[in-house]
C-alpha atoms as a PDB file:
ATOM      1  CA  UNK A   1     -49.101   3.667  -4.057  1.00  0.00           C
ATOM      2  CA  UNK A   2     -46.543   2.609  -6.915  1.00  0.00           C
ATOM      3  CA  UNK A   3     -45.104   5.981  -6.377  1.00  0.00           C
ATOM      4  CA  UNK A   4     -44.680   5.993  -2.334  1.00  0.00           C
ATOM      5  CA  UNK A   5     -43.030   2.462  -2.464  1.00  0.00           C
ATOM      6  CA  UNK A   6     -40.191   3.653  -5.174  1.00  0.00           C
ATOM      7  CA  UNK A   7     -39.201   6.461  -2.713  1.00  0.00           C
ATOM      8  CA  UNK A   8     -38.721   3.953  -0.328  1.00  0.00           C
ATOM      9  CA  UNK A   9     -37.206   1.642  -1.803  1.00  0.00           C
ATOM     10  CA  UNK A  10     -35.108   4.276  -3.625  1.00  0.00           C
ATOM     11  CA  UNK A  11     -34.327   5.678  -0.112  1.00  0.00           C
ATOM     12  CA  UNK A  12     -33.053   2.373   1.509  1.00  0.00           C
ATOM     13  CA  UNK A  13     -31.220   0.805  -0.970  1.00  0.00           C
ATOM     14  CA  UNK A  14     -27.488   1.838   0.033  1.00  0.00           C
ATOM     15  CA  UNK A  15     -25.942   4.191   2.099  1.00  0.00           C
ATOM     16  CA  UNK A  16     -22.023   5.091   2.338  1.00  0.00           C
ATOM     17  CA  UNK A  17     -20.926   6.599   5.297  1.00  0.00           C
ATOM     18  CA  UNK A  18     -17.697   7.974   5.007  1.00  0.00           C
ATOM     19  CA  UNK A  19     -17.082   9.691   8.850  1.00  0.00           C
ATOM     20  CA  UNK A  20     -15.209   8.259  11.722  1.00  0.00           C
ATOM     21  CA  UNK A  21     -12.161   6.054  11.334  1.00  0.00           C
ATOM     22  CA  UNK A  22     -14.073   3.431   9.381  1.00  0.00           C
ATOM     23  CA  UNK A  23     -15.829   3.782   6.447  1.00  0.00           C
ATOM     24  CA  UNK A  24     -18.951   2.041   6.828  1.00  0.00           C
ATOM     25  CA  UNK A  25     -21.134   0.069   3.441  1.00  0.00           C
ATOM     26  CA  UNK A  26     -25.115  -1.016   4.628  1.00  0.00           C
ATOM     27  CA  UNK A  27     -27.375  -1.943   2.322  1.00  0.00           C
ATOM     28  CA  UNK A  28     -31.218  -2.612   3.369  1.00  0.00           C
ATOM     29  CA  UNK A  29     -32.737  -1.463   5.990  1.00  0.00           C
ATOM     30  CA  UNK A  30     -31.841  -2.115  10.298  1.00  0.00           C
ATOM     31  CA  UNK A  31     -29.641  -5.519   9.104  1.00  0.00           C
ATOM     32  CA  UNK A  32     -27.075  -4.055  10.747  1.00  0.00           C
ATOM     33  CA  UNK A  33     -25.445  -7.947  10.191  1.00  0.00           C
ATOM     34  CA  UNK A  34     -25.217  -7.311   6.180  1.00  0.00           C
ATOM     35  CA  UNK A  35     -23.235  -4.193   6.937  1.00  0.00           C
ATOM     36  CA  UNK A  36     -19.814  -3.949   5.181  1.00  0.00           C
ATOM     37  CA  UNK A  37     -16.447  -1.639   6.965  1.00  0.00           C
ATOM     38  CA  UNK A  38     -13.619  -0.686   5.250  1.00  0.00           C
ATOM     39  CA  UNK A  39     -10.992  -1.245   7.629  1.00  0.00           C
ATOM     40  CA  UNK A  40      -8.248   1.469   9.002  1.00  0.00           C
ATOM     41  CA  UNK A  41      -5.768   1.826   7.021  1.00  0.00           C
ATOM     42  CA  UNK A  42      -3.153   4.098   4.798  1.00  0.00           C
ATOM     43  CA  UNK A  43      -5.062   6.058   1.873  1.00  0.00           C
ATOM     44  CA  UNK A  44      -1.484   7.103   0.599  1.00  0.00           C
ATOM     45  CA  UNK A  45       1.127   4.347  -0.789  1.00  0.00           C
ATOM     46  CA  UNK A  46       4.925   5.573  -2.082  1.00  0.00           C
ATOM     47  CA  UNK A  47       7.210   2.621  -3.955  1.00  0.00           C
ATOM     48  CA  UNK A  48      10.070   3.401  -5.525  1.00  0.00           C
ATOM     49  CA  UNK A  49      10.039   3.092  -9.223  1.00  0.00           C
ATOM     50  CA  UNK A  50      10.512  -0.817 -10.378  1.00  0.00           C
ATOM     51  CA  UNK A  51      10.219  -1.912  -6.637  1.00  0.00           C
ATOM     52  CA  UNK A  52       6.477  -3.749  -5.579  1.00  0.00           C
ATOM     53  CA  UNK A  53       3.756  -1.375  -4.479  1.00  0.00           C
ATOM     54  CA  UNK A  54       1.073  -3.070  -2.221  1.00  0.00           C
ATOM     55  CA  UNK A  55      -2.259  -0.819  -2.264  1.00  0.00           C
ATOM     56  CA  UNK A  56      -4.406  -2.049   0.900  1.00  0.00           C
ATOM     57  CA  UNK A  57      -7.415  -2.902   1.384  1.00  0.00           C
ATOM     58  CA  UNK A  58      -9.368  -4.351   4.896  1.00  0.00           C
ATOM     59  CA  UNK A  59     -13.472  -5.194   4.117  1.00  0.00           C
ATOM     60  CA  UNK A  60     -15.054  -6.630   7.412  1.00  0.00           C
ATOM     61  CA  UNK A  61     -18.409  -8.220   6.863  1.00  0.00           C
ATOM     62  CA  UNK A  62     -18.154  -8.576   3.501  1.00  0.00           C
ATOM     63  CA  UNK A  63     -20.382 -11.682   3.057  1.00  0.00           C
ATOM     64  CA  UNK A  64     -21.292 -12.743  -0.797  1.00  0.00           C
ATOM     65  CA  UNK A  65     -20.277  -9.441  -2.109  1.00  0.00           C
ATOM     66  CA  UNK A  66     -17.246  -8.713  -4.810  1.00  0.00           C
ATOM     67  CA  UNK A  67     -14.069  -6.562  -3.695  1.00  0.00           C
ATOM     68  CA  UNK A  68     -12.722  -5.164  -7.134  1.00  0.00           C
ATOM     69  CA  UNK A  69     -10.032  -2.858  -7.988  1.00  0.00           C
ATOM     70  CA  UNK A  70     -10.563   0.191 -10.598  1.00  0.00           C
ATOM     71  CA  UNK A  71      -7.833   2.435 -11.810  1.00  0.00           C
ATOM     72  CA  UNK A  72      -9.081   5.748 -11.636  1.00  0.00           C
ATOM     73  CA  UNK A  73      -6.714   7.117 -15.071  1.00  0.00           C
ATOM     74  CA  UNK A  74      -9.150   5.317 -17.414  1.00  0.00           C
ATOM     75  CA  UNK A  75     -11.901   2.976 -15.326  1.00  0.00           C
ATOM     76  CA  UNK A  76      -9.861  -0.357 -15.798  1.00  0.00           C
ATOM     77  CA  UNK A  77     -11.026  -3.099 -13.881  1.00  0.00           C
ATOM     78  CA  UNK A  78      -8.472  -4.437 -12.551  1.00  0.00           C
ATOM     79  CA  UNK A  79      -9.243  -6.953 -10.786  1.00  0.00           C
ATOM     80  CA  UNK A  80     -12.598  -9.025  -9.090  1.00  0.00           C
ATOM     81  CA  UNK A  81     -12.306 -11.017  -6.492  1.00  0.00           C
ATOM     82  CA  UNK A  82      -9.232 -12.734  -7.067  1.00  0.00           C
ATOM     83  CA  UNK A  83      -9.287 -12.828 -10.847  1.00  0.00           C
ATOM     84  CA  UNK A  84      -7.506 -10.400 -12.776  1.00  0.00           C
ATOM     85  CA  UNK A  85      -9.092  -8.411 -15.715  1.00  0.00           C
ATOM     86  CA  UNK A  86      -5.862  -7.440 -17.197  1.00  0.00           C
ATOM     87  CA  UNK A  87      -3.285  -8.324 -19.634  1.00  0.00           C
ATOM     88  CA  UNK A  88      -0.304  -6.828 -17.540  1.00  0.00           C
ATOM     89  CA  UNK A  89       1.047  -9.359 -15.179  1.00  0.00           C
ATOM     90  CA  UNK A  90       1.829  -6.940 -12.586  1.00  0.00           C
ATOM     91  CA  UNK A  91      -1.565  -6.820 -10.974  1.00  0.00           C
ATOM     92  CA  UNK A  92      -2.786  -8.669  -8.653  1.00  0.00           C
ATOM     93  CA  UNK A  93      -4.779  -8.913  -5.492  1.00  0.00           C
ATOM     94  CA  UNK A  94      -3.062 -10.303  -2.464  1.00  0.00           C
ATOM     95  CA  UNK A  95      -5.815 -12.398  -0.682  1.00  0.00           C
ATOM     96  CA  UNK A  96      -5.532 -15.341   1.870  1.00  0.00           C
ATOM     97  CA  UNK A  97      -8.783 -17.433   2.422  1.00  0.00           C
ATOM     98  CA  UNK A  98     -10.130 -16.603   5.224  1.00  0.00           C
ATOM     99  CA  UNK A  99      -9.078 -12.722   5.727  1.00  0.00           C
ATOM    100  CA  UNK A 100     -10.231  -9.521   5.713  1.00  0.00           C
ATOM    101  CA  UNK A 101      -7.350  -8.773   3.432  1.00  0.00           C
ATOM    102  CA  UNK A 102      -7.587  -8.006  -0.634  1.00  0.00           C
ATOM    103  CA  UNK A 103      -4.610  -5.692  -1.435  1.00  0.00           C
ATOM    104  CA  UNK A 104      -3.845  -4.782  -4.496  1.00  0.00           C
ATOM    105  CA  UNK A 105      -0.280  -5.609  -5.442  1.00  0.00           C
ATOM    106  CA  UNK A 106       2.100  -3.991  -8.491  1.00  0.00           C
ATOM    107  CA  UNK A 107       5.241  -5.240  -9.380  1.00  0.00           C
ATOM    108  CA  UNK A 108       7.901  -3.332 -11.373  1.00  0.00           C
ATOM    109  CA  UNK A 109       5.627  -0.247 -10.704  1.00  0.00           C
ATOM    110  CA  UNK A 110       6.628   2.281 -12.978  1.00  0.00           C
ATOM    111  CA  UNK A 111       6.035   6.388 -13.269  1.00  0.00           C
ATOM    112  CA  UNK A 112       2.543   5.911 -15.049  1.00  0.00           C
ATOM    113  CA  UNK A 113       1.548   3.638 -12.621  1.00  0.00           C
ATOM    114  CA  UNK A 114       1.474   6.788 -10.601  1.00  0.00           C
ATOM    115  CA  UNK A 115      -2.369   7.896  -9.494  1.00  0.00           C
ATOM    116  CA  UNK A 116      -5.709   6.820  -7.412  1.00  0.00           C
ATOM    117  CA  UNK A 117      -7.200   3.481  -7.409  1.00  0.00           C
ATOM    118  CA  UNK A 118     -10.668   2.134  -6.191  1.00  0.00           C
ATOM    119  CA  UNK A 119     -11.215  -0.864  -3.955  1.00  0.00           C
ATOM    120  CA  UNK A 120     -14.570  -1.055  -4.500  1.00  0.00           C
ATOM    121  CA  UNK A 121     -17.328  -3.400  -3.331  1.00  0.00           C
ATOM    122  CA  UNK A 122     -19.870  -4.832  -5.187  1.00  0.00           C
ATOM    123  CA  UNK A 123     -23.114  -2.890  -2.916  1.00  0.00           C
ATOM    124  CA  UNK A 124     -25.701  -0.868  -5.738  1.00  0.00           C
ATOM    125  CA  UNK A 125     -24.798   2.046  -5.981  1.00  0.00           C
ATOM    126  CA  UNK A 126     -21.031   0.518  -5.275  1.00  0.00           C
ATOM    127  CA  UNK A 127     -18.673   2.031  -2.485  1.00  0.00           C
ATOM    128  CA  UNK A 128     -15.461   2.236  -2.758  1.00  0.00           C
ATOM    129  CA  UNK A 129     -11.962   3.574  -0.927  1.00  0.00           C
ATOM    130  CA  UNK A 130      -9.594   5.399  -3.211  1.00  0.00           C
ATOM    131  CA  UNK A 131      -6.265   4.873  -2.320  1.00  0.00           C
ATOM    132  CA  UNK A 132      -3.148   7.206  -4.096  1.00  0.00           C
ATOM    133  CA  UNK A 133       0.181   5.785  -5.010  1.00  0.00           C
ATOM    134  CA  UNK A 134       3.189   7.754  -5.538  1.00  0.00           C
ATOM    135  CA  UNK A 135       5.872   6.621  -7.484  1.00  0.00           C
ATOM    136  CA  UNK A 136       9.905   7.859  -6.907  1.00  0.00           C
ATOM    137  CA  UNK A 137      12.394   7.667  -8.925  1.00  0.00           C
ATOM    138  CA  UNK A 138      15.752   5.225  -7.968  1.00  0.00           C
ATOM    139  CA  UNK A 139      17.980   7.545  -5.983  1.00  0.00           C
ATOM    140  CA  UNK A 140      21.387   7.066  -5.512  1.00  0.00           C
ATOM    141  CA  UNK A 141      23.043   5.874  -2.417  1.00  0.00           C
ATOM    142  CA  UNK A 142      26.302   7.317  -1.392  1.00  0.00           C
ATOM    143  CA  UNK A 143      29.092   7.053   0.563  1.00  0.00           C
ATOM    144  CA  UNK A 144      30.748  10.375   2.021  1.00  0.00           C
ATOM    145  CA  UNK A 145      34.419  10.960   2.644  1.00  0.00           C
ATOM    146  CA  UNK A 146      37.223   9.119   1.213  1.00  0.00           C
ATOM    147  CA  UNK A 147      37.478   5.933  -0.762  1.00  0.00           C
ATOM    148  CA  UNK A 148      39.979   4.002   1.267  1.00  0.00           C
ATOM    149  CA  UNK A 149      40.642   4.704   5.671  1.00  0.00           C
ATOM    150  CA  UNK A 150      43.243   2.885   7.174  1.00  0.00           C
ATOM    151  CA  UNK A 151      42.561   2.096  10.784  1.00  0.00           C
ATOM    152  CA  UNK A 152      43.906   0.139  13.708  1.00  0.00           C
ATOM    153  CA  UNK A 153      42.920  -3.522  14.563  1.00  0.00           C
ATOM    154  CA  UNK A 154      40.060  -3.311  16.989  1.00  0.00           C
ATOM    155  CA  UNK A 155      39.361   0.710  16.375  1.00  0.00           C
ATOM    156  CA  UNK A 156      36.260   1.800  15.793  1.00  0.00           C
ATOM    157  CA  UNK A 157      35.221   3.181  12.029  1.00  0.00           C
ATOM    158  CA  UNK A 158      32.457   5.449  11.390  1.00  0.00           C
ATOM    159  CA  UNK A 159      31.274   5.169   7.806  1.00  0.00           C
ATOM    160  CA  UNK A 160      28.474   7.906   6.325  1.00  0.00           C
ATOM    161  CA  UNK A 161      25.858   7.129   3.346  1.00  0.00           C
ATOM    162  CA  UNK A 162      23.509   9.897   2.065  1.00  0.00           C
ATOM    163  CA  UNK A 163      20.458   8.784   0.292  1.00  0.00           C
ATOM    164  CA  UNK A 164      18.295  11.499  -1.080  1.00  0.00           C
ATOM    165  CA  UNK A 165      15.001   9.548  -1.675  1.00  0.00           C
ATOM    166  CA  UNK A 166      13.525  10.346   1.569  1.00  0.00           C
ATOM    167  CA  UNK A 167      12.203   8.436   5.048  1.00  0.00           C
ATOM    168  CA  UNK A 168       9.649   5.897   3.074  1.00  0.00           C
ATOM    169  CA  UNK A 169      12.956   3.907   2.145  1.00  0.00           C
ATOM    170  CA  UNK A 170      15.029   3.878   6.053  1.00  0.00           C
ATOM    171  CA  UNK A 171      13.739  -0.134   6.240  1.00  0.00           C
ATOM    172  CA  UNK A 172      15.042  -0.699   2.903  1.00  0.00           C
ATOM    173  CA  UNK A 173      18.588   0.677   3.632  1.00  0.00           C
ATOM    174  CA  UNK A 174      21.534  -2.278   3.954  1.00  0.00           C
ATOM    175  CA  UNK A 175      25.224  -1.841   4.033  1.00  0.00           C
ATOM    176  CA  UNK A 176      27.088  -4.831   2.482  1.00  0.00           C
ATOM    177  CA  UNK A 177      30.587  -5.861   2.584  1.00  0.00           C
ATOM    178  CA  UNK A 178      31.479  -6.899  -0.291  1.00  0.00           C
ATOM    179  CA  UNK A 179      28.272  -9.335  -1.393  1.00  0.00           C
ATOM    180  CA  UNK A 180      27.811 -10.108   2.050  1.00  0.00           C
ATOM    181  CA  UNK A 181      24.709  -7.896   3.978  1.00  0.00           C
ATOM    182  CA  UNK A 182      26.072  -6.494   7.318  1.00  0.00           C
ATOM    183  CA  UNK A 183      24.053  -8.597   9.947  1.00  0.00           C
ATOM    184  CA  UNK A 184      23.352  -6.104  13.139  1.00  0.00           C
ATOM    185  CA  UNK A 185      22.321  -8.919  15.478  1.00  0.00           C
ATOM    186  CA  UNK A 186      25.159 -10.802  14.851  1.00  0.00           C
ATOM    187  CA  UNK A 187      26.873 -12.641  17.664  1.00  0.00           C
ATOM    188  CA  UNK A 188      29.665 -10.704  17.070  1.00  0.00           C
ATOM    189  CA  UNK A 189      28.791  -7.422  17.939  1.00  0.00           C
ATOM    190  CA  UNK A 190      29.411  -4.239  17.307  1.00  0.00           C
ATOM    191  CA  UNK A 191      28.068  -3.184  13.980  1.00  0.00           C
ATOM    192  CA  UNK A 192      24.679  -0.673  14.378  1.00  0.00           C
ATOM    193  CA  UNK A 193      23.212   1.952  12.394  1.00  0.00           C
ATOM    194  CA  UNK A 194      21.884   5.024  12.688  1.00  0.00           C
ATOM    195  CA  UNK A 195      19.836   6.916  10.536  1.00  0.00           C
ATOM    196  CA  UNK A 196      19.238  10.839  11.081  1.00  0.00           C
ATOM    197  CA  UNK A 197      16.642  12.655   8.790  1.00  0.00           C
ATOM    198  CA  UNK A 198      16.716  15.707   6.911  1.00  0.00           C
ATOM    199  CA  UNK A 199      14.356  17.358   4.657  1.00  0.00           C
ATOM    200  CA  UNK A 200      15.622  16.116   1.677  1.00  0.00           C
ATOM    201  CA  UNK A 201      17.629  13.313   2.318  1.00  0.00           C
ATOM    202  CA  UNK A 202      18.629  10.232   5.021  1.00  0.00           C
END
């Protein structure tokens, strides 16, 4: 009798179902309300070397569980909740009461920060959703064609920039003039950009 009830207990104590477009946490047995999803979301991150990385992470139904980050490299814990279990400063989660929400965010990210990390919820055995960062190194922006164009008041100029660090950065690209950002919904008019891929560069 001690045997038989083990098995079942041992049988119903967790199950992680990772099919579908959700990955789905239950623990128990038919309490389909104590059921934990990981939301949709991007498994792969890219930042660009000291820029901020934010890892995501969606967990519907949590209820009184834990959502902790591990690093994958060498087991750190991260973070718990919204405590941090680290000495570097550059972890944290991003969490607002209420929400389905605990990303993890890294400022300053750096080439070692490079590799798979765990948002993991506190079920036995835990569950978790490893997400991969890639880190890039700063590329360099530049202008083509000559330094200085003389043009006619009221002509139109075409300027060209090549940037080799790929399509994760387009949102990220600004022309200035001067120290002053171009604005492209100014009420002035007439400034746009547009940006035409190639395999190795923008």
């Amino acid at each position: 009798m001690i045997f038989l009830l083990f098995l079942i207990a041992t049988s119903t104590a967790g199950h992680y179902d990772r099919s579908g477009s959700q990955h789905r946490i239950t623990w128990g047995r038919g309490n389909s309300h104590t059921s934990a999803v990981f939301g949709i979301g991007p498994v792969n991150v890219t930042a660009v070397v000291e820029h901020k990385a934010r890892l995501p992470c969606t967990v519907r139904n949590l209820g009184h569980k834990d959502v902790s980050w591990i690093r994958q490299r060498d087991l750190h814990i991260l973070t718990v909740a919204t405590y941090t279990y680290t000495t570097d400063d550059r972890f944290k989660v991003y969490h607002q009461p209420g929400t389905e929400q605990w990303d993890l965010d890294i400022s300053s990210v750096t080439f070692r920060d490079a590799g798979v990390y765990d948002c993991q919820v506190s079920t036995s055995p835990k569950a978790s959703l490893p997400i991969t960062l890639n880190v890039l190194g700063v590329q360099q922006a530049i202008i083509q064609g000559p330094k200085e164009v003389y043009i006619q008041t009221g002509s139109t100029i075409s300027l060209s920039c090549k940037v080799s660090a790929g399509a994760h950065i387009v949102g990220n690209i600004r022309w200035l003039h001067g120290s002053n950002t171009l604005n492209y919904s100014s009420s002035r008019g007439g400034i746009s950009m547009e940006v035409e891929k190639t395999p190795d560069s923008t």
